[in-house]
N, C-alpha and C. Protein backbone atom coordinates (compact mmCIF):
# COMPACT_ATOMS: atom_id res chain seq x y z
N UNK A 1 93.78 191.15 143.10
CA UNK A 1 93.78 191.55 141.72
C UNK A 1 92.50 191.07 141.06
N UNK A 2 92.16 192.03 140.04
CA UNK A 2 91.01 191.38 139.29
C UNK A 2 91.51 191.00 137.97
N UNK A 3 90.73 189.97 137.60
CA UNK A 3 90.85 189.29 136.08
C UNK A 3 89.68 188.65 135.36
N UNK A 4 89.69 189.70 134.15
CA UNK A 4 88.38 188.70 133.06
C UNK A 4 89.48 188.32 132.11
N UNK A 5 88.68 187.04 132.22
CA UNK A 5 89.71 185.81 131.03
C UNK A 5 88.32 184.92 131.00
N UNK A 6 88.71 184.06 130.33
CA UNK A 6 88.01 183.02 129.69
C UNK A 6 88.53 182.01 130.02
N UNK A 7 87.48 180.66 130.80
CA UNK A 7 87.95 179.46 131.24
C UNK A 7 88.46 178.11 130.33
N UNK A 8 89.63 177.85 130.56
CA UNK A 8 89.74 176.77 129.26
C UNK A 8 90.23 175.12 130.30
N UNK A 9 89.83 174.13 129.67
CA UNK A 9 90.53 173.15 130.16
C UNK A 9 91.47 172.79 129.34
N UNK A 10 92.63 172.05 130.09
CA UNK A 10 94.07 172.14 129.24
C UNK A 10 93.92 170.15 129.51
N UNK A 11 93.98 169.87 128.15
CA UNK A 11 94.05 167.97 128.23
C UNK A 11 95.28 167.61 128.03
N UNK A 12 96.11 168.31 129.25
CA UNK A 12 97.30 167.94 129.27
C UNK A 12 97.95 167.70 130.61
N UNK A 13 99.37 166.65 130.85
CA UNK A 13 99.54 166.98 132.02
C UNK A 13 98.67 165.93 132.94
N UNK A 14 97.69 165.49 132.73
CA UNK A 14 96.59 164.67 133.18
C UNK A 14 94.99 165.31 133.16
N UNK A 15 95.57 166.63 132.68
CA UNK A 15 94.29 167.56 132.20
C UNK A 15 93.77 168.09 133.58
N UNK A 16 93.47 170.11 133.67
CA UNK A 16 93.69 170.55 134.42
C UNK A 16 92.72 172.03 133.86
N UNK A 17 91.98 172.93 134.55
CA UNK A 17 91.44 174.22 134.80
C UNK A 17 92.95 175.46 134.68
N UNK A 18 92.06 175.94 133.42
CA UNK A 18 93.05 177.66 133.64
C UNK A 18 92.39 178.19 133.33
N UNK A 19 92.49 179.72 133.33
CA UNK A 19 91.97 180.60 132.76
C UNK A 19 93.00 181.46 132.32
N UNK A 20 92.64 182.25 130.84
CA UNK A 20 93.71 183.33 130.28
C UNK A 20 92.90 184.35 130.11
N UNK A 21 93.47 185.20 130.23
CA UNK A 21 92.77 187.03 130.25
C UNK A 21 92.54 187.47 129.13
N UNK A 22 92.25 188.65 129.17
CA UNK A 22 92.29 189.25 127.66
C UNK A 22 93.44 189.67 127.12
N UNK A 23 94.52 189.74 127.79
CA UNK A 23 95.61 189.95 127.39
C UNK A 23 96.57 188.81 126.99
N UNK A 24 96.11 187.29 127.19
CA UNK A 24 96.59 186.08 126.60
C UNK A 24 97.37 185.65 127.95
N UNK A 25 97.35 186.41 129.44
CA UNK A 25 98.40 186.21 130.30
C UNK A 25 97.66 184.51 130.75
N UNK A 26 98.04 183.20 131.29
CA UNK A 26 97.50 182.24 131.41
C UNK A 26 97.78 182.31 133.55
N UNK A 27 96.58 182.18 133.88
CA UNK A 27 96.55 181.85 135.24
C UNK A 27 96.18 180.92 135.75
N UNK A 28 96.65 179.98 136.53
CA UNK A 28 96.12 178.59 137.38
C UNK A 28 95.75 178.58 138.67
N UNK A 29 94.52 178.70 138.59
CA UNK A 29 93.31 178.44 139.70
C UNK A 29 94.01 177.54 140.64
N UNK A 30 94.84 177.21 141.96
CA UNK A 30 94.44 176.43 142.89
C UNK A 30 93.36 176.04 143.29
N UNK A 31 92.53 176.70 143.27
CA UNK A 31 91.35 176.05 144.19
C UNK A 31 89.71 176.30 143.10
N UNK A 32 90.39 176.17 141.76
CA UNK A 32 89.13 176.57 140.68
C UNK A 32 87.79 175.89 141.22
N UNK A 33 86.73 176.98 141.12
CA UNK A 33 85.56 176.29 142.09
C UNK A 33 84.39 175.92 140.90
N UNK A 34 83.90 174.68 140.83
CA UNK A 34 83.32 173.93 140.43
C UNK A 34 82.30 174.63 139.53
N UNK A 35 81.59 175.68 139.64
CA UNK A 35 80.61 176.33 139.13
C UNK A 35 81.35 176.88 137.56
N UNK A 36 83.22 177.44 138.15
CA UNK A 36 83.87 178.09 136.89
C UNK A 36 84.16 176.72 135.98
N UNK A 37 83.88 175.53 136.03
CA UNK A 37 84.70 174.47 135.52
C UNK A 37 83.59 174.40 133.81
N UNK A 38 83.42 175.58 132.83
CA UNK A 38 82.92 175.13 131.87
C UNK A 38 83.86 176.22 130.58
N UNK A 39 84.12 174.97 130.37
CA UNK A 39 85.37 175.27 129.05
C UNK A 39 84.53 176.19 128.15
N UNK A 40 85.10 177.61 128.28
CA UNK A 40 85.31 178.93 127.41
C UNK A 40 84.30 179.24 127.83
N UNK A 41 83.63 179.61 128.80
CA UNK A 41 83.24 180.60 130.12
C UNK A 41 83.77 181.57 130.51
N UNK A 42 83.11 182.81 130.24
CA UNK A 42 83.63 183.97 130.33
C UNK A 42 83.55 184.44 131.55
N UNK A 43 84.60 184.64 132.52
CA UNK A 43 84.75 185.30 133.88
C UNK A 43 85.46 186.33 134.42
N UNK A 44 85.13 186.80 135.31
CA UNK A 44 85.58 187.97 135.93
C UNK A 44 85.63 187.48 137.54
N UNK A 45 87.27 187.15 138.18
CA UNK A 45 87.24 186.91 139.60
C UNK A 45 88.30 187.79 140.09
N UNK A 46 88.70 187.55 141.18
CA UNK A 46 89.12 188.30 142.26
C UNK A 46 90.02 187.43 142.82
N UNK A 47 91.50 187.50 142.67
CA UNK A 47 92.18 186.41 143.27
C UNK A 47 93.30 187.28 143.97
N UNK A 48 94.22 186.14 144.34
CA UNK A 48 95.65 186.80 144.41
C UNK A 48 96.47 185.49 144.53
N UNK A 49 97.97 185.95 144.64
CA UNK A 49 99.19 185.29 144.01
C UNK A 49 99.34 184.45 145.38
N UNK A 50 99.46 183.04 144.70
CA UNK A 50 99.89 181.96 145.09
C UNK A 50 101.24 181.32 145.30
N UNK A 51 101.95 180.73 146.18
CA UNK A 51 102.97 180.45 146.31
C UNK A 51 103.26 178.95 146.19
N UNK A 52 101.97 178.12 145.99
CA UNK A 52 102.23 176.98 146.04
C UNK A 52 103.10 176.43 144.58
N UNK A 53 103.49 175.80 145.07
CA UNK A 53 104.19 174.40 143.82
C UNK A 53 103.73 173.45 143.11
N UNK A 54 103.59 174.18 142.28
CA UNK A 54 102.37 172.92 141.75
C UNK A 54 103.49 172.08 140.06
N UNK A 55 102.65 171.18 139.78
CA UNK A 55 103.65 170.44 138.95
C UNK A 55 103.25 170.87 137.46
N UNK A 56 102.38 171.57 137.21
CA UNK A 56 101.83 172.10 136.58
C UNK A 56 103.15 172.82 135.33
N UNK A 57 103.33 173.20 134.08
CA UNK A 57 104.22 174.02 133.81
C UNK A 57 102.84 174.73 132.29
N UNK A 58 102.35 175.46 132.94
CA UNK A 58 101.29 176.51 132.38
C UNK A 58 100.73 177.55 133.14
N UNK A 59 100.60 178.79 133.57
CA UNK A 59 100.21 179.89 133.85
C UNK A 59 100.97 179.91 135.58
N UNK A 60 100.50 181.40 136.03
CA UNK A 60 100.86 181.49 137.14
C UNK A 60 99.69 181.11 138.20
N UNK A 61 100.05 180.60 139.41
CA UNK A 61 99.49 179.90 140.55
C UNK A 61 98.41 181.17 141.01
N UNK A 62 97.14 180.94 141.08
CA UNK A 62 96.63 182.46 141.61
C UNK A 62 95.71 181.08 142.55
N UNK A 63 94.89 182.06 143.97
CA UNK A 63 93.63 181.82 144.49
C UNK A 63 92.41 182.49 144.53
N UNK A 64 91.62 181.80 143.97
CA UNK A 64 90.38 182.47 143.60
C UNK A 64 89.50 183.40 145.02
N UNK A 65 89.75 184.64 145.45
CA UNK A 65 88.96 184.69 146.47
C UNK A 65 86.96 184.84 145.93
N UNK A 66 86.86 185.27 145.04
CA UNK A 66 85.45 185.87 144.46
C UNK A 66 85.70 185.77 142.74
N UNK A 67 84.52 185.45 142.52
CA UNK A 67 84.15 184.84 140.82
C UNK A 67 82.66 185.49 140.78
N UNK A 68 82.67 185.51 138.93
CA UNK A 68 80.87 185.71 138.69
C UNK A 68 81.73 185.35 137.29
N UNK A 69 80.19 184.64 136.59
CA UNK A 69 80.35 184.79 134.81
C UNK A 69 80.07 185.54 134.23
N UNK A 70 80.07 186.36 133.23
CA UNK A 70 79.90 187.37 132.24
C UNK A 70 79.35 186.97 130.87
N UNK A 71 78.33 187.73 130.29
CA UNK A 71 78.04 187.04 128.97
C UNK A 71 79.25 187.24 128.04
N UNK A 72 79.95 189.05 128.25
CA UNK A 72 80.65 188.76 127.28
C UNK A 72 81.28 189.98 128.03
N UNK A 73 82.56 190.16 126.80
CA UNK A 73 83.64 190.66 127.47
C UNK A 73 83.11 192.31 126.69
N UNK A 74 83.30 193.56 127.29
CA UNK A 74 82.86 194.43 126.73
C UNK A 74 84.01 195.52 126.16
């Protein structure tokens, strides 16, 4: 699946990487890769659905296969 959302850090929880779409849907990066880690960074990646368990209680579990940043959302 593809998704442009915007990267936010959440200071909660012990503080943690999400990103939410343009549609407000909230998704959690397993494996958010270091380059996406700048709060309200506009992106466009390529993931799919995750099954892990995470302790997390904010967005759904996705894995990032492919990322790029975007200046802006069009």
């Amino acid at each position: 699946m593809k998704i442009k959302g915007t990267v936010q850090y959440q200071d909660f929880e012990g503080g943690f990487w999400g990103i939410v779409d343009q549609k407000g849907k909230k998704w959690l990066p397993v494996n958010m890769p270091e380059q996406l880690k700048v709060d309200q960074a506009k992106v466009e990646i390529t993931a799919k659905e995750s099954d892990v368990m995470t302790s997390m209680s904010w967005g759904s579990p996705i894995e990032i296969t492919g990322f790029h940043t975007i200046p802006r959302f069009d």
